[in-house]
Every structure is written in structure tokens, then in C-alpha cells.
Protein backbone atom coordinates (compact mmCIF):
# COMPACT_ATOMS: atom_id res chain seq x y z
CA UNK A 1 -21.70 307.56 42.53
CA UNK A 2 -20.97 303.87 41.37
CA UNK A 3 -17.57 303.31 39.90
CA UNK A 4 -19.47 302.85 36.30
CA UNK A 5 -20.94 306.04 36.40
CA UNK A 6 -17.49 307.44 38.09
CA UNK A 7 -15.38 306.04 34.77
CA UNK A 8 -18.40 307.73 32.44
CA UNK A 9 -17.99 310.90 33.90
CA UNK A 10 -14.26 311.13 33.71
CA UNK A 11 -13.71 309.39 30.14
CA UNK A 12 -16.72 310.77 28.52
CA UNK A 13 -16.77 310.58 24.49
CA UNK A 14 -13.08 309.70 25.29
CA UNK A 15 -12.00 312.94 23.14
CA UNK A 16 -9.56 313.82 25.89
CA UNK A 17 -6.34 315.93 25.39
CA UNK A 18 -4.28 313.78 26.89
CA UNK A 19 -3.84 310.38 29.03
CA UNK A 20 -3.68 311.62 32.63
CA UNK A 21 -7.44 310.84 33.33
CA UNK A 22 -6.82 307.06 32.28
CA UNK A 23 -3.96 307.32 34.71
CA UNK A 24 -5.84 308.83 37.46
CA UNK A 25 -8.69 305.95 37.00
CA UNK A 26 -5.76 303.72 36.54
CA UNK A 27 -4.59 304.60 40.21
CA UNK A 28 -7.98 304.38 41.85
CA UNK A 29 -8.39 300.82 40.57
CA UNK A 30 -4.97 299.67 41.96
CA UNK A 31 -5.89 300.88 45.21
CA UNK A 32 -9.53 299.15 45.21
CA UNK A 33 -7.79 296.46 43.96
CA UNK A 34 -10.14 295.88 40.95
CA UNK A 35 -9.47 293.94 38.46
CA UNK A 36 -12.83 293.64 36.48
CA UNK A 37 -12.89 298.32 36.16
CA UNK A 38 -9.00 297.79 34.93
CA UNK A 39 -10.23 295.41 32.23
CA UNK A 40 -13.14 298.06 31.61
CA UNK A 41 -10.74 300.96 31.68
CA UNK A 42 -8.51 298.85 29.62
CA UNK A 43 -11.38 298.36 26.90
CA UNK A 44 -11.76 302.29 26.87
CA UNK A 45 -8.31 302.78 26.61
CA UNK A 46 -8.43 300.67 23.40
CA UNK A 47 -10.73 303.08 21.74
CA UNK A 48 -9.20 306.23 22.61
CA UNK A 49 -6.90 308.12 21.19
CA UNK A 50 -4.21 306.49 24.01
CA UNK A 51 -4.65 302.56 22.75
CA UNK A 52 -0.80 302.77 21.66
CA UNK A 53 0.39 305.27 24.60
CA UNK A 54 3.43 303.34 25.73
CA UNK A 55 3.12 305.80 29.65
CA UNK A 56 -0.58 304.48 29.49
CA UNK A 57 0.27 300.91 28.38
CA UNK A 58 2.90 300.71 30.92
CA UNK A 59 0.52 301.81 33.73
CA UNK A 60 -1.68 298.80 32.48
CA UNK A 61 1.15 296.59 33.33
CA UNK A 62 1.46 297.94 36.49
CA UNK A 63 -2.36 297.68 36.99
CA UNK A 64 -2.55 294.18 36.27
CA UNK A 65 0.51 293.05 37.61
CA UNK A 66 -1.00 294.39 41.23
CA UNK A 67 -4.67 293.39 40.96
CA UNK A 68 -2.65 289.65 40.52
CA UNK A 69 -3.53 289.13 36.77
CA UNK A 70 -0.34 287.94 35.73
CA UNK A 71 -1.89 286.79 32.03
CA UNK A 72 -3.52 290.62 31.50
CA UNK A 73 -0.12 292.05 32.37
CA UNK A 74 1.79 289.72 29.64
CA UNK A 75 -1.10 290.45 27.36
CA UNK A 76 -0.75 294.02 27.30
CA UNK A 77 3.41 293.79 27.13
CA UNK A 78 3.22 291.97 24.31
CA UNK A 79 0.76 293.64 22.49
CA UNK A 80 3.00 296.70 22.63
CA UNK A 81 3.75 298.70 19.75
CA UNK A 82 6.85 299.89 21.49
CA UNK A 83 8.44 299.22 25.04
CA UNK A 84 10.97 301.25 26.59
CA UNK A 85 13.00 300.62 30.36
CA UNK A 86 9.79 301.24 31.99
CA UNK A 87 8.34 298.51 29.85
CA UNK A 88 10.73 296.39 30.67
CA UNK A 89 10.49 296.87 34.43
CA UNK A 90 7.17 297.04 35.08
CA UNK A 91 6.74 293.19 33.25
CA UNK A 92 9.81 291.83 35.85
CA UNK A 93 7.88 293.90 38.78
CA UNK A 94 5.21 292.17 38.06
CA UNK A 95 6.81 289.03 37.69
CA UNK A 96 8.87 289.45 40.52
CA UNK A 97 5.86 290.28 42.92
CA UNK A 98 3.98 286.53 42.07
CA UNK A 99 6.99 284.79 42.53
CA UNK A 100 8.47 284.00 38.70
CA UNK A 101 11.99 285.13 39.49
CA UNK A 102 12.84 282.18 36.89
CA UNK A 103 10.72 284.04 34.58
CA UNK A 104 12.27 287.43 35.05
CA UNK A 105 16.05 285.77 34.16
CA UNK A 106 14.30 285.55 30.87
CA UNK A 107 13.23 289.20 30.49
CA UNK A 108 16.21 290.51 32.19
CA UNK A 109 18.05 288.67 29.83
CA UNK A 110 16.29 290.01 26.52
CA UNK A 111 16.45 293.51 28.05
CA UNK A 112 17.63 296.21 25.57
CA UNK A 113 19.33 298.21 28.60
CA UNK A 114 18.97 297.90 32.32
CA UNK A 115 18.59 299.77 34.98
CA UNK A 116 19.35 300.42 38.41
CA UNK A 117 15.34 299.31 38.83
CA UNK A 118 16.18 296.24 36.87
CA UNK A 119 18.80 295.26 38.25
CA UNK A 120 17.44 295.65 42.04
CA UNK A 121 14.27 293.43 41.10
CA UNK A 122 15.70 290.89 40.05
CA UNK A 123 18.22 290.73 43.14
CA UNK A 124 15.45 291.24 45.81
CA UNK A 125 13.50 288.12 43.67
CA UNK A 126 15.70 285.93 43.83
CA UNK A 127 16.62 287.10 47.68
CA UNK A 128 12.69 286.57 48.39
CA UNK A 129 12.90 283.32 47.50
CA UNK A 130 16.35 282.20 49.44
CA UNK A 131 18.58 281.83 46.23
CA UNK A 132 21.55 283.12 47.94
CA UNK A 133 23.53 281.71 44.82
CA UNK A 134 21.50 283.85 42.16
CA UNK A 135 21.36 287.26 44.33
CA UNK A 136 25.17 287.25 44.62
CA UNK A 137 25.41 286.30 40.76
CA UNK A 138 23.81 289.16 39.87
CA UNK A 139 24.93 291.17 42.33
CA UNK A 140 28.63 291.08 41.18
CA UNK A 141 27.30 290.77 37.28
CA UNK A 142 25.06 294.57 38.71
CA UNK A 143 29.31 295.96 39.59
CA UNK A 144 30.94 294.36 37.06
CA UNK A 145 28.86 296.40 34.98
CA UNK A 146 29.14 299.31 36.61
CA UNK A 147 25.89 300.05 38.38
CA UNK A 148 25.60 302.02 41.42
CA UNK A 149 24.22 299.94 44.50
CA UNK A 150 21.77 301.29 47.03
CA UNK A 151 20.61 299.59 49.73
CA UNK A 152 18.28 297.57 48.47
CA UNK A 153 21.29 296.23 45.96
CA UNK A 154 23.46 295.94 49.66
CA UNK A 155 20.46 294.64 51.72
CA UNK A 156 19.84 291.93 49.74
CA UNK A 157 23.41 290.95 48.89
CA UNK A 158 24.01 290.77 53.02
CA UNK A 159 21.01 288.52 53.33
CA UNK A 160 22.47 286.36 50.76
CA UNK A 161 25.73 286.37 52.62
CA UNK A 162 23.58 285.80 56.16
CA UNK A 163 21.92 282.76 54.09
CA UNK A 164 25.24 280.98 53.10
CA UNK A 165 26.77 281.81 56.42
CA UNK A 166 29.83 283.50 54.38
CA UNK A 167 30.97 286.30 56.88
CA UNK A 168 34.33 286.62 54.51
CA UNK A 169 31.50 288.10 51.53
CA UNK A 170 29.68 290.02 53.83
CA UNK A 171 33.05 291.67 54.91
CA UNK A 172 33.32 292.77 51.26
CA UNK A 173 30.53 294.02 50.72
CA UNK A 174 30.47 295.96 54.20
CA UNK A 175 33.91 297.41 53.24
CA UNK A 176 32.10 298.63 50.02
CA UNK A 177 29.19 299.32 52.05
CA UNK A 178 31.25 302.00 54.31
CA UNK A 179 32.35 303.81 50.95
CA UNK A 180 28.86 305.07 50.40
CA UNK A 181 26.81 307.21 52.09
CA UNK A 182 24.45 303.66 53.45
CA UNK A 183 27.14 303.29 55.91
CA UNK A 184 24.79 304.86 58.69
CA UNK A 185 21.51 303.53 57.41
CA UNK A 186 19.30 301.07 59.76
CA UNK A 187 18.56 298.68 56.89
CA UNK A 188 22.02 298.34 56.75
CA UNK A 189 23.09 298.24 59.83
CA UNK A 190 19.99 295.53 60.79
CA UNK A 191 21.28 293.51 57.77
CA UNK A 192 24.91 293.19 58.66
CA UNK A 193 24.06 292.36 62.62
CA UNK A 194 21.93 289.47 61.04
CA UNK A 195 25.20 288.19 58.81
């Protein structure tokens, strides 16, 4: 069956009960990594019942932000009637995965609330792109207001250290390290042999 026919079949007269088949299309697309059936599902989407669905809106986002289409993604995130943390994250996801780090400082910074997500993104962007300086800014910023790290908050806080060459940091943030329950984790452990 041809995708067309497969996204008739499913959506129909788009009187459907809920969003979930949206979704489901939503997924297949991201993994065929099509961006001209998101922009049709998108244009269903509009007409249905589920144009304003902030789950459905967000999984556009998502969609866009994977299939590279950096302009849909903003499109649809500002278009929205109402954003919530998911919102949020899946626009500095996005942002963070083609390289605007500079970009996400912005949203981070207009942010309502972060999260744990949130705060992780923008540490591992900034850590993709070798700003040692910026990871351990937010880093400490992350404790200072009381987040919990995990080890992708850790892992990219020892790279940063490994980076600058600052084994007195890394020492730090090992000794907080061995007060979680990462102190035994391979990520970790690869990460502080590294520093």
C-alpha cells in the first residue's frame, strides 16, 4: 500500500476519537525519515479535531526537528495556542540536535520552568560543541538550583573538566559523583579515566 493510501486509511473523514492515530503516523514518518508525509500529516492535523492538541503539536516538533526541518519545527512552536515543559523541550531538542546551542540559551532562558530534560540538553549542547566554559556554567547554575544530576548531567560535566584539563573540578564532581548511585556506571567510569 503506498504511504498516501496508508495515511487515507488510518485518518479517514478525520472524525477520530482521539489523537493516537496522528501519533502513530507521526512515528512511522520519523522513522522513514519523511519530511514531505509530516507536512501532509501536518495539513490533516490542521483540519481535525487535534489542530490545537498541544501532545499532537508537540509530536510535530519532534517530527520536524528529526526529519532536519528546523523552520517547520519553529513554525509549529510558535503557532501554539499553549506550550507546556514538553513544549519547551522538544523546541531546544531540536535545536540542540542541528547545532544552535546559542539558540537554545535563548529558549532556556524564556522557559516558564525547567526540567531535568532541559537542563541536560542544554549541557550535552554545549558539551557537543567543546564549550567547556558553558557546560560547567550551567552545570553548577543545574545544582545551585537544586536539580538532581544523572549521568548524562555528570558525563558531560567530566568531559568539560577532561577539555580544560582541570583534574581539581573533576575531583568535585567525582566526590559528588560517588554519592549517587552512578558511582559504578561505565559512562562514568569511561568519563573520569578520560579526565
Amino acid at each position: 500500500m503506498a504511504k498516501s493510501g496508508f495515511l487515507k486509511q488510518i485518518v479517514g473523514d478525520l472524525l477520530l476519537p482521539d489523537s493516537s492515530p496522528f501519533a502513530k503516523l507521526l512515528d512511522f514518518y520519523i522513522e522513514s525519515k519523511s519530511l514531505i508525509d509530516i507536512r501532509r500529516l501536518h495539513v490533516k492535523i490542521i483540519k481535525s479535531n487535534f489542530a490545537s492538541e498541544t501532545f499532537i503539536l508537540n509530536m510535530l516538533i519532534d517530527a520536524y526537528g528529526k526529519c532536519g526541518s528546523l523552520e517547520d519545527s519553529r513554525k509549529v512552536s510558535d503557532k501554539m495556542p499553549q506550550r507546556n515543559i514538553f513544549s519547551w523541550n522538544s523546541v531546544i531538542s531540536v535545536l540542540t540536535k542541528l547545532g544552535y546551542v546559542d539558540d537554545d540559551v535563548g529558549i532556556f532562558s524564556s522557559m516558564p520552568e525547567h526540567d531535568q530534560y532541559s537542563w541536560n540538553s542544554i549541557i550535552s549542547g554545549f558539551a557537543q560543541q567543546d564549550r567547556f566554559y558553558e557546560v560547567l556554567h550551567y552545570f553548577v547554575r543545574m545544582h545551585g538550583e537544586d536539580f538532581v544530576f544523572n549521568e548524562y548531567s555528570f558525563g558531560s560535566a567530566l568531559s568539560a573538566c577532561s577539555g580544560l584539563k582541570d583534574v581539581i573540578l573533576g575531583a568535585q564532581i567525582h566526590a559528588l559523583i560517588l554519592k549517587t548511585r552512578f558511582f559504578s556506571n561505565v559512562y562514568m567510569g569511561s568519563a573520569l579515566v578520560e579526565m
